[in-house]
PDB file of N, CA and C in Angstrom:
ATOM      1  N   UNK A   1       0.814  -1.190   0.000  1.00  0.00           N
ATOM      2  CA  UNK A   1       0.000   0.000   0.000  1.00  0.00           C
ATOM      3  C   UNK A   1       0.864   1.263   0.000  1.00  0.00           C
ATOM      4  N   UNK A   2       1.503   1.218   0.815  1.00  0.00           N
ATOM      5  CA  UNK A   2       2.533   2.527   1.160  1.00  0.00           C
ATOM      6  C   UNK A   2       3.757   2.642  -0.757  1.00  0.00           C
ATOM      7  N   UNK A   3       3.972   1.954  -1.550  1.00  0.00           N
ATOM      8  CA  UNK A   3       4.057   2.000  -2.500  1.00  0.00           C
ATOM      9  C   UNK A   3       3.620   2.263  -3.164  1.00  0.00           C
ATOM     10  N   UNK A   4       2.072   1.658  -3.243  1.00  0.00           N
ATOM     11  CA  UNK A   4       1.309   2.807  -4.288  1.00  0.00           C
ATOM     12  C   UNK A   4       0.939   4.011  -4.178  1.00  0.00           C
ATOM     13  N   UNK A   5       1.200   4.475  -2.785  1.00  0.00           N
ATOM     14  CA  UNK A   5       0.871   5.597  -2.230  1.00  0.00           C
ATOM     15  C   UNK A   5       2.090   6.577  -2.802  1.00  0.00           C
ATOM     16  N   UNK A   6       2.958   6.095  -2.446  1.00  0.00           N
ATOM     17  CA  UNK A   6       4.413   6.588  -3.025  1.00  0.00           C
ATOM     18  C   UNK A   6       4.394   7.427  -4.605  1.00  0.00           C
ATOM     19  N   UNK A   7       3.676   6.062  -5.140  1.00  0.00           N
ATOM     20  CA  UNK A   7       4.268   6.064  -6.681  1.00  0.00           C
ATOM     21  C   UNK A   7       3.115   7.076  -7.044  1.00  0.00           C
ATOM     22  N   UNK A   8       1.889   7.358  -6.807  1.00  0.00           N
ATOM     23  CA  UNK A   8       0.979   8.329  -7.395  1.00  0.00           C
ATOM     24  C   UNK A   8       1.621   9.693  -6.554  1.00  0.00           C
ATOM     25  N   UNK A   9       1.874   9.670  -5.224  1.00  0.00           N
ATOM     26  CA  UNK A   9       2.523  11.464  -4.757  1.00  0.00           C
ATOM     27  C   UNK A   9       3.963  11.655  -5.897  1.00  0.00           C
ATOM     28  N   UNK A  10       4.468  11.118  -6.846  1.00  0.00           N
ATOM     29  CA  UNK A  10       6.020  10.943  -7.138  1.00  0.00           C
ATOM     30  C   UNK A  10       5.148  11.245  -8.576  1.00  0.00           C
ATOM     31  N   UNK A  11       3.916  10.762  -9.309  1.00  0.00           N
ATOM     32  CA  UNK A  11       3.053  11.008 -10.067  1.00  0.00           C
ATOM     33  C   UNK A  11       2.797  12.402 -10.340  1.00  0.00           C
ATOM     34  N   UNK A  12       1.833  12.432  -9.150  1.00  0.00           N
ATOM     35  CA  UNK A  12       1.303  13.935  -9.004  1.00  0.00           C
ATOM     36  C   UNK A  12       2.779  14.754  -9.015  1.00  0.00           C
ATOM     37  N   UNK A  13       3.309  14.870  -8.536  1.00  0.00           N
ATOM     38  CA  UNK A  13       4.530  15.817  -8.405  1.00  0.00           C
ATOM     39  C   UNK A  13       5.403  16.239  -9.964  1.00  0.00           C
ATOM     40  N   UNK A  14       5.083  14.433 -10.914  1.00  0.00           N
ATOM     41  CA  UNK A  14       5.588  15.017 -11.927  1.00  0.00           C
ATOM     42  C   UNK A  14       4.957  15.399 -12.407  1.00  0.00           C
ATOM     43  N   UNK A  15       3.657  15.451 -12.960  1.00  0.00           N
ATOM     44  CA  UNK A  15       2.582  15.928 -13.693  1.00  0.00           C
ATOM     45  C   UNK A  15       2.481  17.427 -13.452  1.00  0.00           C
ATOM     46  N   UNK A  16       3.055  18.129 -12.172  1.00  0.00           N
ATOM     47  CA  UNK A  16       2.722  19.423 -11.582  1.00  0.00           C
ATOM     48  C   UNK A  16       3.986  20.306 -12.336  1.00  0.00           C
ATOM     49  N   UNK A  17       4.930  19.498 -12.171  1.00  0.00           N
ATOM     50  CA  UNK A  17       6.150  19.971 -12.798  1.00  0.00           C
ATOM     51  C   UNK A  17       6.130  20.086 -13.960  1.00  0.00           C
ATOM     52  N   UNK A  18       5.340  19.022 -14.748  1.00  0.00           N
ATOM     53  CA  UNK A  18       5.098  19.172 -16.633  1.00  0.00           C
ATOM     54  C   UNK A  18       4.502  20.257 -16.986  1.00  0.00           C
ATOM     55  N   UNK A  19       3.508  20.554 -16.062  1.00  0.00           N
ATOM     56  CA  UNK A  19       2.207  21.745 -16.647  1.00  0.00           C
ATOM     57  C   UNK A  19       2.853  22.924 -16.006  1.00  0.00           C
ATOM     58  N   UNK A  20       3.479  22.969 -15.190  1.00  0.00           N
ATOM     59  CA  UNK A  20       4.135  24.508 -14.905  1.00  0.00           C
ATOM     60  C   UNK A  20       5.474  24.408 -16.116  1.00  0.00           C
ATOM     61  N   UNK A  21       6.017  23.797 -16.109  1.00  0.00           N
ATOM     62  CA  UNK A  21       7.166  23.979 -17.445  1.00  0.00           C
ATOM     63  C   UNK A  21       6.348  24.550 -18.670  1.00  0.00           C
ATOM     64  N   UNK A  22       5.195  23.880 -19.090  1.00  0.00           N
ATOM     65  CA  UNK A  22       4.528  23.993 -20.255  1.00  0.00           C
ATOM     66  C   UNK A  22       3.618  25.384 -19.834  1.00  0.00           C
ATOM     67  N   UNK A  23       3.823  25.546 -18.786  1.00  0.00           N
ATOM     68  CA  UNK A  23       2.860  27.225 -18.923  1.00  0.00           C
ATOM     69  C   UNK A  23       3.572  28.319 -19.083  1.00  0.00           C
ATOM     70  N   UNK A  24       4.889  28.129 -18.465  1.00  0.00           N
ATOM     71  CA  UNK A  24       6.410  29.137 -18.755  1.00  0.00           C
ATOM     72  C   UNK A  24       6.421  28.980 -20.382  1.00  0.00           C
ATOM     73  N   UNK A  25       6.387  28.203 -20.769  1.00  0.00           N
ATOM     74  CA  UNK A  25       6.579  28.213 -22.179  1.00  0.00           C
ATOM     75  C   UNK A  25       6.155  29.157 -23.162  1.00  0.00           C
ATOM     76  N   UNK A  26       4.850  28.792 -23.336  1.00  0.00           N
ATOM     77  CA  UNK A  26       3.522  29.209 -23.367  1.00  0.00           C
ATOM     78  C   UNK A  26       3.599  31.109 -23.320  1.00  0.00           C
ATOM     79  N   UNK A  27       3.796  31.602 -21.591  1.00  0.00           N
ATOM     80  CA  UNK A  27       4.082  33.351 -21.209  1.00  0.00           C
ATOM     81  C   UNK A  27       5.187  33.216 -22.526  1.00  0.00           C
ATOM     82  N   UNK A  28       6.349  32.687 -22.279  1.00  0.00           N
ATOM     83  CA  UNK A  28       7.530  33.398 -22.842  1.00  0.00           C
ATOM     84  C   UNK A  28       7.764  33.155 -24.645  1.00  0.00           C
ATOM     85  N   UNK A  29       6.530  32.580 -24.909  1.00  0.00           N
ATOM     86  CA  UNK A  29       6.780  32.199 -26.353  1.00  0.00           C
ATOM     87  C   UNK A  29       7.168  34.099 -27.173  1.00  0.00           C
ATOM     88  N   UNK A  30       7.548  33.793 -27.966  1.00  0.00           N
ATOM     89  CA  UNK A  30       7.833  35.807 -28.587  1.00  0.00           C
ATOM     90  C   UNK A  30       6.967  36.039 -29.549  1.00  0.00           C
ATOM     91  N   UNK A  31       6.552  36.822 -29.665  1.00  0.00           N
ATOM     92  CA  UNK A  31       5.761  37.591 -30.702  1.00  0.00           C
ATOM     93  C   UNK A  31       6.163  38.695 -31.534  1.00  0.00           C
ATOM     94  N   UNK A  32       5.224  39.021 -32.766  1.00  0.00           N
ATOM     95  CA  UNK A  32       5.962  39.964 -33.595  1.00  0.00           C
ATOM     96  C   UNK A  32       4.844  40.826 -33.394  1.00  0.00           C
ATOM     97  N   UNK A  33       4.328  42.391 -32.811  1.00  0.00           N
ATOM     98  CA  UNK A  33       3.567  43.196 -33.198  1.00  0.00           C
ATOM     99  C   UNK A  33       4.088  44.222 -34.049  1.00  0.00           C
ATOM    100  N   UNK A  34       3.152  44.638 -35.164  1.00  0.00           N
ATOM    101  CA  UNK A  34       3.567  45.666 -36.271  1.00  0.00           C
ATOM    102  C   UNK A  34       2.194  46.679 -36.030  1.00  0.00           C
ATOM    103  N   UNK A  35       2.659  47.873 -35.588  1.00  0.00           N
ATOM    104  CA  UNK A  35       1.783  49.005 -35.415  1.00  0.00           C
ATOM    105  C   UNK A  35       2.494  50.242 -34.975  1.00  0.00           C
ATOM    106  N   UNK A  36       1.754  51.036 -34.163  1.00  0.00           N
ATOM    107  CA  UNK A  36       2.796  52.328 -34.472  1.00  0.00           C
ATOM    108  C   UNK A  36       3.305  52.995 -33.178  1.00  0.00           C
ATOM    109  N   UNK A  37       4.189  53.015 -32.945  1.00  0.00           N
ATOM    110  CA  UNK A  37       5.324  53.100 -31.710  1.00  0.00           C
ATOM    111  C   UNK A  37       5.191  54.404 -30.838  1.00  0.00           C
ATOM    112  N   UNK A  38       4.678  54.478 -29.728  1.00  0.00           N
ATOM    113  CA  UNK A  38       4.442  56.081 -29.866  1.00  0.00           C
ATOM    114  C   UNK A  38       4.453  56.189 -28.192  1.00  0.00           C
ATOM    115  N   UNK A  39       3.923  57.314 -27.698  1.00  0.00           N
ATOM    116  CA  UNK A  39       3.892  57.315 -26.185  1.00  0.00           C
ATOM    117  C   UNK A  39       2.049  57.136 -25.483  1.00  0.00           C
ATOM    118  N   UNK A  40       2.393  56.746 -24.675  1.00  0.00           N
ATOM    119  CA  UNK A  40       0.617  56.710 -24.157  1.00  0.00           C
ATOM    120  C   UNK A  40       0.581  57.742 -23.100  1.00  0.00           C
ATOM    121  N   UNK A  41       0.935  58.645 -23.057  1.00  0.00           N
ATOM    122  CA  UNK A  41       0.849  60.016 -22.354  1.00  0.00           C
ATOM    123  C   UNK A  41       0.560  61.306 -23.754  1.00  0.00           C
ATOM    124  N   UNK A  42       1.346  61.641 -24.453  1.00  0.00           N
ATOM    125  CA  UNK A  42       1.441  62.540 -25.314  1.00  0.00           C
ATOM    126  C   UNK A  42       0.932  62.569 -26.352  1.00  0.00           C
ATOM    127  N   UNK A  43       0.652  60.930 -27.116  1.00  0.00           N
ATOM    128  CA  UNK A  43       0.081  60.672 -28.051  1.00  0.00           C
ATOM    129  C   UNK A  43      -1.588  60.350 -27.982  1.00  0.00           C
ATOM    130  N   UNK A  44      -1.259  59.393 -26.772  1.00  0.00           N
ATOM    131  CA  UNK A  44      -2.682  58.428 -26.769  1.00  0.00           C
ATOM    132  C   UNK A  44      -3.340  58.596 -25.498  1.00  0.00           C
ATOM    133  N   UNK A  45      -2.419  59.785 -25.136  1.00  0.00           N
ATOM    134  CA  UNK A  45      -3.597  60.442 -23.466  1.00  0.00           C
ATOM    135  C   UNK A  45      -4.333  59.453 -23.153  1.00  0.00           C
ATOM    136  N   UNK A  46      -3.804  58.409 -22.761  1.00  0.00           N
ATOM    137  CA  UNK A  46      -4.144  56.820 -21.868  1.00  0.00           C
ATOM    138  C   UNK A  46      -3.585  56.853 -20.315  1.00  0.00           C
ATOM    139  N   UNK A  47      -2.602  57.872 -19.923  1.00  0.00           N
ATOM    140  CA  UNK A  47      -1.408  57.715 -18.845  1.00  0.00           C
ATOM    141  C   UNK A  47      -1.111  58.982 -17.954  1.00  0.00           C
ATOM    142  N   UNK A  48      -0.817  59.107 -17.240  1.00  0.00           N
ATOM    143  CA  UNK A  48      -0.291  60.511 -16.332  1.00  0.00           C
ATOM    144  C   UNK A  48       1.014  60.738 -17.265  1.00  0.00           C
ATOM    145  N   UNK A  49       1.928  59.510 -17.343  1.00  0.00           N
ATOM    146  CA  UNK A  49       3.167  60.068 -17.361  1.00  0.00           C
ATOM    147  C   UNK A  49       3.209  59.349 -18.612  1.00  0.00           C
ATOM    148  N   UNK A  50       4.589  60.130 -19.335  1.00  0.00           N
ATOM    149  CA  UNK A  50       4.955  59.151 -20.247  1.00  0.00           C
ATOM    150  C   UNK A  50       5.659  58.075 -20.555  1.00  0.00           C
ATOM    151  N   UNK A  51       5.106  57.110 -21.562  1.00  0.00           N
ATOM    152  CA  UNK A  51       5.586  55.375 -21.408  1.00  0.00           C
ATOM    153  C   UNK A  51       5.311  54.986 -23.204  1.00  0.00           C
ATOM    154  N   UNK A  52       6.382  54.465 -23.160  1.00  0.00           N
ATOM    155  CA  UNK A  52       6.257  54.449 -24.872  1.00  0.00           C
ATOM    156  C   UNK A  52       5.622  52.995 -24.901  1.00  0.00           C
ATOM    157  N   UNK A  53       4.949  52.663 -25.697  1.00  0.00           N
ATOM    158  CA  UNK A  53       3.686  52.030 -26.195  1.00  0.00           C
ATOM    159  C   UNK A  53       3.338  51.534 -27.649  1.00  0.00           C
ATOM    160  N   UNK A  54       3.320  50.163 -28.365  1.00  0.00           N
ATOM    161  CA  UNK A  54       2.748  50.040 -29.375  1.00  0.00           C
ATOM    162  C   UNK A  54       1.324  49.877 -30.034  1.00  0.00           C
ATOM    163  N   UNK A  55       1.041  50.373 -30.662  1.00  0.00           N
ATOM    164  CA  UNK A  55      -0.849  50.395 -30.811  1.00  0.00           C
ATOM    165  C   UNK A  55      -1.005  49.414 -31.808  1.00  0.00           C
ATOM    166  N   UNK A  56      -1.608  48.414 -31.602  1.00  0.00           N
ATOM    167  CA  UNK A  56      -2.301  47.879 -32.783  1.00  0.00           C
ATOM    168  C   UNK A  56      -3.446  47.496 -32.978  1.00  0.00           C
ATOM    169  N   UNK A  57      -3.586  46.844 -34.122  1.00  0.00           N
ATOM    170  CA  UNK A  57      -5.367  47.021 -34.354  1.00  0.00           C
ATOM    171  C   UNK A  57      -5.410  45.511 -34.459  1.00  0.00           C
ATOM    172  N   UNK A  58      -6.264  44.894 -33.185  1.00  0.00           N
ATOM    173  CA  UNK A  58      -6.457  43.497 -32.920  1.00  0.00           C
ATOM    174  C   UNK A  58      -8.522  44.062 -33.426  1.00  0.00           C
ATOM    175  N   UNK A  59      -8.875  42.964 -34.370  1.00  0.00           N
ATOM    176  CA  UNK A  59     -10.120  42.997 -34.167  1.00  0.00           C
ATOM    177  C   UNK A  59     -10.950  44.005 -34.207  1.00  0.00           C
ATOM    178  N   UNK A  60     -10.231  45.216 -34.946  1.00  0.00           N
ATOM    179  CA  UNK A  60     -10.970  46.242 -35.199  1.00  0.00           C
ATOM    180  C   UNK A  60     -10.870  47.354 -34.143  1.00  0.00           C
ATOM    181  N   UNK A  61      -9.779  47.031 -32.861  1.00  0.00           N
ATOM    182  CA  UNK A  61      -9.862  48.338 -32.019  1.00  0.00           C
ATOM    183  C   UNK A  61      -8.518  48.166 -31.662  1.00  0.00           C
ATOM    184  N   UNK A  62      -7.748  49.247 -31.369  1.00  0.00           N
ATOM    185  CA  UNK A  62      -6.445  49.689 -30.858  1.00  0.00           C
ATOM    186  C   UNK A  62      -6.244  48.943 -29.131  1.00  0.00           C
ATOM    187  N   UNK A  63      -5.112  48.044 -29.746  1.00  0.00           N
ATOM    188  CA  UNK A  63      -4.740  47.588 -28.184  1.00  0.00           C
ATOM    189  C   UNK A  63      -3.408  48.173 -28.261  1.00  0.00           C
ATOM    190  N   UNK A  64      -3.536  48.888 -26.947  1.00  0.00           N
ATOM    191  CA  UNK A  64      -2.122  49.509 -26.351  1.00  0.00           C
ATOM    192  C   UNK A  64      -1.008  48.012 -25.374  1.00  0.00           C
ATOM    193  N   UNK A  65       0.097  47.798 -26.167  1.00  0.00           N
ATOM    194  CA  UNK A  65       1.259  47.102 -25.638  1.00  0.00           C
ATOM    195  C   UNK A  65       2.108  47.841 -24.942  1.00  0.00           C
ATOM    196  N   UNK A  66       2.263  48.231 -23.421  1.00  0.00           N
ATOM    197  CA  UNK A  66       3.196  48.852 -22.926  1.00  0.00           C
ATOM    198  C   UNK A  66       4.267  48.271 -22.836  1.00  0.00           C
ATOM    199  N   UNK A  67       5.367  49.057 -23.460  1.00  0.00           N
ATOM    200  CA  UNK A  67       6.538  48.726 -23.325  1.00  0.00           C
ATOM    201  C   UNK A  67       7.552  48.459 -21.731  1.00  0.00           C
ATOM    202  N   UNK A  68       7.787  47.326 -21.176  1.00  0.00           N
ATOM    203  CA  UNK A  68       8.451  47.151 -19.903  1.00  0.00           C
ATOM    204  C   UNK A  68       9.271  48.473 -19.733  1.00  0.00           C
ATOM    205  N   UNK A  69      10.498  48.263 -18.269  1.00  0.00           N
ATOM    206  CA  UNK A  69      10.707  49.247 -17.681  1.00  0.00           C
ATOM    207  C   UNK A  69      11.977  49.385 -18.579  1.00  0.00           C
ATOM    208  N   UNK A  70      12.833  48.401 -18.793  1.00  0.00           N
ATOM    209  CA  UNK A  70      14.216  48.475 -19.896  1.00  0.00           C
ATOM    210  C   UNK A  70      13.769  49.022 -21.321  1.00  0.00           C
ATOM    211  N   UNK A  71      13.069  48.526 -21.749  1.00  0.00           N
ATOM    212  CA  UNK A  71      13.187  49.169 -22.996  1.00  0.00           C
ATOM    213  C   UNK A  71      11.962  50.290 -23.067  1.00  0.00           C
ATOM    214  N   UNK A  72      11.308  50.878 -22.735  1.00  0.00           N
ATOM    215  CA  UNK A  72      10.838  51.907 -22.124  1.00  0.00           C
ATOM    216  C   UNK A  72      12.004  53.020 -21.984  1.00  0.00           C
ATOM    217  N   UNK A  73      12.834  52.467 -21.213  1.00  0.00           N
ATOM    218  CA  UNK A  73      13.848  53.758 -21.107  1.00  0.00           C
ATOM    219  C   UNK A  73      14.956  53.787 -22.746  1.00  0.00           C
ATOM    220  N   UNK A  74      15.184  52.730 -23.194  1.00  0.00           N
ATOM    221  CA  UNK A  74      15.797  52.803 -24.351  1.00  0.00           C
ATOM    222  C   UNK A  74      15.196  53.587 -25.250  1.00  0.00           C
ATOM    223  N   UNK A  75      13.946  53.181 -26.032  1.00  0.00           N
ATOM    224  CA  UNK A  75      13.264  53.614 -27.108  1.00  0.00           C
ATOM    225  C   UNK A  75      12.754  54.653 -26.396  1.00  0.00           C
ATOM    226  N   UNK A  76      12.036  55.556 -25.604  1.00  0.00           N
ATOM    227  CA  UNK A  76      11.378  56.132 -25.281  1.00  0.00           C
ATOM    228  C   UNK A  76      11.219  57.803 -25.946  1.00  0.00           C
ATOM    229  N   UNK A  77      12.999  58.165 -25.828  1.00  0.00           N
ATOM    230  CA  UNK A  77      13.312  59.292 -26.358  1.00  0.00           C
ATOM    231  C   UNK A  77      12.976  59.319 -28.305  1.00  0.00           C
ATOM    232  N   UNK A  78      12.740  58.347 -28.809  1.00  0.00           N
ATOM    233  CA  UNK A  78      12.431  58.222 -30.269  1.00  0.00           C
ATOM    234  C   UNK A  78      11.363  58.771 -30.431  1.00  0.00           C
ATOM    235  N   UNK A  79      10.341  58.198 -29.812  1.00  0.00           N
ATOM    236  CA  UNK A  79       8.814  58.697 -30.071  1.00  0.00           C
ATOM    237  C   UNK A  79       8.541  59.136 -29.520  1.00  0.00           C
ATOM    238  N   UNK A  80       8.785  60.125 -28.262  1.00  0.00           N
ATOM    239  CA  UNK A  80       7.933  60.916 -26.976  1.00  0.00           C
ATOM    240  C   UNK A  80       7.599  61.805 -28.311  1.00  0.00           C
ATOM    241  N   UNK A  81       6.116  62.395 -28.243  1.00  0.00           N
ATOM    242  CA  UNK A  81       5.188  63.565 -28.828  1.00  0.00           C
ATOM    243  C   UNK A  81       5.253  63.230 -30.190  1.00  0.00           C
ATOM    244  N   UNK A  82       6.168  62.489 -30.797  1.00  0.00           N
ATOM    245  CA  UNK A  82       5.911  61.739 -32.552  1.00  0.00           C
ATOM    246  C   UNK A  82       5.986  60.170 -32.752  1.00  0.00           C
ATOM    247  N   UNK A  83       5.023  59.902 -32.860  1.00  0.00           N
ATOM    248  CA  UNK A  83       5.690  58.253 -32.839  1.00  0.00           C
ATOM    249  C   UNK A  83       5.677  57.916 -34.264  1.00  0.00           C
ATOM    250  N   UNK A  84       6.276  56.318 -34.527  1.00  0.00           N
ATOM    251  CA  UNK A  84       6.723  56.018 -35.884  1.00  0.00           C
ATOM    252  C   UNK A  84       6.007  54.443 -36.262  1.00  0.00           C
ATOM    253  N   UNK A  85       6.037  54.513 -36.868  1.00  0.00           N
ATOM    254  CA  UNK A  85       5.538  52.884 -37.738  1.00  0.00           C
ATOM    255  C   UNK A  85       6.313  52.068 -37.382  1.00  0.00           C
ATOM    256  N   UNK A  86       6.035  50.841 -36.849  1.00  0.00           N
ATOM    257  CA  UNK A  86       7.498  50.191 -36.806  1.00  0.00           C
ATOM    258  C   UNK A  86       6.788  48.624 -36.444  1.00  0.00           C
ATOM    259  N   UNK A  87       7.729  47.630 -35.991  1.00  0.00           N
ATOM    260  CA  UNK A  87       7.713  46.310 -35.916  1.00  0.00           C
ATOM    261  C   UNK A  87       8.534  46.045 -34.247  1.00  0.00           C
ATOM    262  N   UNK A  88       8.044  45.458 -33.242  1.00  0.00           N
ATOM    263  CA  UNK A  88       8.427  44.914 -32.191  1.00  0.00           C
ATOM    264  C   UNK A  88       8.347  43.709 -32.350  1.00  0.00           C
ATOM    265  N   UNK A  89       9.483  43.027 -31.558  1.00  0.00           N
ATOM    266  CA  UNK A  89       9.643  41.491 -31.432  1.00  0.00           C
ATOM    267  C   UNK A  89       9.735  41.670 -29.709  1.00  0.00           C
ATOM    268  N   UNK A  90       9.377  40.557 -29.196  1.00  0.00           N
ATOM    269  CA  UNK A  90       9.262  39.986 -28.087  1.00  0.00           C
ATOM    270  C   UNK A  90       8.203  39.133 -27.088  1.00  0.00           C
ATOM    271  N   UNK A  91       8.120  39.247 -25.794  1.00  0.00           N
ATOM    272  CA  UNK A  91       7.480  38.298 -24.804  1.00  0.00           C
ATOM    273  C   UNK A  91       6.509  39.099 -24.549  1.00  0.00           C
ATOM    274  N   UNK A  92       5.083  38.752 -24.508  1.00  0.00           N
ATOM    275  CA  UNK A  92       4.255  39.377 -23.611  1.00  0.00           C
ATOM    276  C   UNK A  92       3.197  38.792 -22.468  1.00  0.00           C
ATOM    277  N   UNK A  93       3.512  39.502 -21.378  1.00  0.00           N
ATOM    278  CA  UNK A  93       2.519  39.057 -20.088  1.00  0.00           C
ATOM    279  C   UNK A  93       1.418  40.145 -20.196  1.00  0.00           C
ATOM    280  N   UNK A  94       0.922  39.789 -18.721  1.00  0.00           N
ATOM    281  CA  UNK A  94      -0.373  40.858 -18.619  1.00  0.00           C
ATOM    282  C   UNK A  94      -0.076  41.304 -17.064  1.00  0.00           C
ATOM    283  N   UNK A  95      -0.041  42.853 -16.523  1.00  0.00           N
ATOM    284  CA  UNK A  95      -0.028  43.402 -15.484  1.00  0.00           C
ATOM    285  C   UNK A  95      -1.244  44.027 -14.782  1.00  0.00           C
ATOM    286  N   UNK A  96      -1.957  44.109 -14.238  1.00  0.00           N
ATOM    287  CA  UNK A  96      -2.776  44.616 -13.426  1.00  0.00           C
ATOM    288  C   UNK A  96      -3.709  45.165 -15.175  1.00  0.00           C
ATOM    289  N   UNK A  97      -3.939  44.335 -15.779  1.00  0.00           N
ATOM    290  CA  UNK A  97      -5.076  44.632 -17.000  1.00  0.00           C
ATOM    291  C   UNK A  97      -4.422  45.238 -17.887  1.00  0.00           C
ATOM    292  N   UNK A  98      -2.956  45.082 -18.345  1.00  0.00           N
ATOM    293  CA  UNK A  98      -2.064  45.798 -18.906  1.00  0.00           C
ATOM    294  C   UNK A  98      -1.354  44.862 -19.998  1.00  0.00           C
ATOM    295  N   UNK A  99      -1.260  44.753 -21.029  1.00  0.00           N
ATOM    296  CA  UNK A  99      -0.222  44.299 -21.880  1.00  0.00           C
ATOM    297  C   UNK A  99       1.175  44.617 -21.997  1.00  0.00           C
ATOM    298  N   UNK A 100       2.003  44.116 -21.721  1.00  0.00           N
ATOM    299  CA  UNK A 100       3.527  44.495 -20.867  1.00  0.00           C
ATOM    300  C   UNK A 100       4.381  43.767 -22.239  1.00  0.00           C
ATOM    301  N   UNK A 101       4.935  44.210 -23.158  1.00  0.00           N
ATOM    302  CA  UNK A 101       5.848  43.311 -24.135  1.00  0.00           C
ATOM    303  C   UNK A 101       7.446  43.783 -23.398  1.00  0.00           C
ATOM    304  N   UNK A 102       8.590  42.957 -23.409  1.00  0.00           N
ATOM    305  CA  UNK A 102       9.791  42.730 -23.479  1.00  0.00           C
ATOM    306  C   UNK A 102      10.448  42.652 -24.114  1.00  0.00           C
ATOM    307  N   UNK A 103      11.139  44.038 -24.878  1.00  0.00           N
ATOM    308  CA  UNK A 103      11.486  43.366 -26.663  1.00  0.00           C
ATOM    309  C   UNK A 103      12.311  43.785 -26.314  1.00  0.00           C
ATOM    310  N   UNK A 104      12.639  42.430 -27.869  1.00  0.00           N
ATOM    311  CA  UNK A 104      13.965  41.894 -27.916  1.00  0.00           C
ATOM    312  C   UNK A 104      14.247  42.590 -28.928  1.00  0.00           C
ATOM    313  N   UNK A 105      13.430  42.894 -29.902  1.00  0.00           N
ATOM    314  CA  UNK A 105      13.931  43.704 -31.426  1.00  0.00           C
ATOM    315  C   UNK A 105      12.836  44.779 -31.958  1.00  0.00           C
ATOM    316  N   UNK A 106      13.261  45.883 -31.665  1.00  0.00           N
ATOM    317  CA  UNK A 106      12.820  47.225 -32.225  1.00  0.00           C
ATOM    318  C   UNK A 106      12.819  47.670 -33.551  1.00  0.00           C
ATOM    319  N   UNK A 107      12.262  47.691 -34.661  1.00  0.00           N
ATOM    320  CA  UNK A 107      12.460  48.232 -35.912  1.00  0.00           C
ATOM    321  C   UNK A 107      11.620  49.179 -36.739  1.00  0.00           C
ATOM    322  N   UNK A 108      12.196  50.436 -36.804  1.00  0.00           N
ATOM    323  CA  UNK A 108      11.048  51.371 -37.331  1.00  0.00           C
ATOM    324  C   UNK A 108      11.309  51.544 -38.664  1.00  0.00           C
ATOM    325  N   UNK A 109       9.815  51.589 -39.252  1.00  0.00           N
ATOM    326  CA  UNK A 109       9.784  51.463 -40.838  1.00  0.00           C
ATOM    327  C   UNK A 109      10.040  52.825 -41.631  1.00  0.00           C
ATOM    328  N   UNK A 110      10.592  52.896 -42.416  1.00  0.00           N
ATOM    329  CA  UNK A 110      11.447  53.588 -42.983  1.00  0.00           C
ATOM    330  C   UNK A 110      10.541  54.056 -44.330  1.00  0.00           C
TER     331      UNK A 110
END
């Protein structure tokens, strides 16, 4: 008895470990958004302060992607009060009802 008891807690434990690996996965898979790079204070009066932001058009309405706290400070000075067309690569989570991307690759269209 105490064996089978064993072998299903040693079960459960791996099964817990599979589906949390496979949900990390899943958050960190990368994405490509193409829309237009701009600030959500100056541009898109969404914000107190300013935070640079990609807009795109999911489904017929503008979803704002806030850019994290690193690259936020990188790109930021590009588009404060003009933003540009461009292409983001990276990870995105969700913050307190917020779309948060982590990019890895910035490219404005020319």
């Amino acid at each position: 008895m105490r064996a089978v008891l064993s072998a299903a807690i040693a079960l459960a434990f791996v099964f817990a470990l599979v589906v949390g690996v496979q949900a990390e996965e899943k958050k960190s898979k990368e994405v490509t958004l193409k829309g237009k790079i701009t600030c959500s204070k100056c541009e898109c009066k969404k914000t107190d302060a300013c935070h640079t932001v990609v807009v795109v058009k999911e489904k017929g309405k503008n979803v704002l992607y806030y850019f994290d706290a690193d690259s936020n400070k990188q790109y930021h000075k590009d588009i404060c009060k003009k933003g540009k067309p461009g292409t983001v690569k990276g990870t995105v989570s969700e913050e307190d009802g917020k779309k948060i991307i982590t990019v890895s690759k910035l490219d404005y269209d020319k």
